[in-house]
Protein backbone atom coordinates (compact mmCIF):
# COMPACT_ATOMS: atom_id res chain seq x y z
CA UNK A 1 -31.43 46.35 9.39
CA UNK A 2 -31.49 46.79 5.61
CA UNK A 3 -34.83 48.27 4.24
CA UNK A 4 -34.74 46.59 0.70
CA UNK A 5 -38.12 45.04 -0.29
CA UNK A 6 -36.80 43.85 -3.66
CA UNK A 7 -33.76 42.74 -4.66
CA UNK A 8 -33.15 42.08 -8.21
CA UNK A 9 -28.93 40.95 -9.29
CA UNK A 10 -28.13 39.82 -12.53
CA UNK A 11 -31.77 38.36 -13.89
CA UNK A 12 -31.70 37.19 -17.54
CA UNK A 13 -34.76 35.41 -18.91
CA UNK A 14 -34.91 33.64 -22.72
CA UNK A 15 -38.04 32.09 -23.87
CA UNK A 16 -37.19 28.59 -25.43
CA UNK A 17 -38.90 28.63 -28.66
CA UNK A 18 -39.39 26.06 -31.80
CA UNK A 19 -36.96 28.16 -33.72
CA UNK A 20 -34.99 29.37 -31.35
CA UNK A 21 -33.95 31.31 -27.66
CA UNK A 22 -35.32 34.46 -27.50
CA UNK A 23 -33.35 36.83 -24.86
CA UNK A 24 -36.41 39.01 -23.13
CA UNK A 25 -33.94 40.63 -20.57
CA UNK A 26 -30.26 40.57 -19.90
CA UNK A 27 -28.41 41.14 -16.87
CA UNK A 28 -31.08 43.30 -14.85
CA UNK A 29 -30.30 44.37 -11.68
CA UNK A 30 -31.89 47.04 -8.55
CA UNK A 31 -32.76 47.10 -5.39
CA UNK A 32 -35.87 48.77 -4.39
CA UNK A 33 -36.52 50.10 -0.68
CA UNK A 34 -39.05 50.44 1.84
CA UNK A 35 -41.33 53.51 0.62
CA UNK A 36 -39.77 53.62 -2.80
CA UNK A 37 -41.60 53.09 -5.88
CA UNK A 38 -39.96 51.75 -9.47
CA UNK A 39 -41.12 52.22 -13.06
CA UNK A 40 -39.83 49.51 -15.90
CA UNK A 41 -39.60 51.92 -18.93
CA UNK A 42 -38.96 50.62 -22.27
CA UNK A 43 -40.24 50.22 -25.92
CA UNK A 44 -42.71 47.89 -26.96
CA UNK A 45 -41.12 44.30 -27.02
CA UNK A 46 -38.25 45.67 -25.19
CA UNK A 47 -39.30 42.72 -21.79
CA UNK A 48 -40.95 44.96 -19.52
CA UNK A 49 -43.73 42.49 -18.60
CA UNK A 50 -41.34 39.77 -19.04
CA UNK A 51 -39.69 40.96 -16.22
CA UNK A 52 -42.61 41.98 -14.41
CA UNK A 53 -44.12 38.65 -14.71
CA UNK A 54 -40.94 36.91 -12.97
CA UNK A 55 -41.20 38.52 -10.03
CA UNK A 56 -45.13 36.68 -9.41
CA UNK A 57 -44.01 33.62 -10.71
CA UNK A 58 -46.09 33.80 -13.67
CA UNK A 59 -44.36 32.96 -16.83
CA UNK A 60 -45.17 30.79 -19.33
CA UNK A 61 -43.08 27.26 -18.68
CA UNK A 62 -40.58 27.98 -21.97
CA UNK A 63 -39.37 30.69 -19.95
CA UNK A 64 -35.84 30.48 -18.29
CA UNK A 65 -34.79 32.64 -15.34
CA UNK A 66 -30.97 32.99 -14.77
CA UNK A 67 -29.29 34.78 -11.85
């Protein structure tokens, strides 16, 4: 029985925007596991609560979510 909680393979998300796609992540992938905790470190802009915000469902409908 696998203990993965989470499994994340390949995600890309672009927000669709009047002047153009704008590429928030590329290609993220990890698995996290029963009793394990993760940490999205990054600069400021860099998609952190982009990606966050994809796992709840929550972002805003010019967002696209690949993989």
């Amino acid at each position: 029985m696998s203990d993965v909680v989470l499994s994340v393979q390949d995600v890309s998300i672009v927000y669709h925007a009047d002047r153009g796609d704008v590429k928030a992540s590329n290609h993220i992938s990890f698995d996290l596991h029963k009793g394990e905790a993760i940490a999205l470190i990054g600069e400021s802009g860099s998609g952190k609560t982009t990606v966050s915000l994809s796992f709840v469902d929550m972002l805003p409908k010019v967002a696209e979510i690949t993989g």
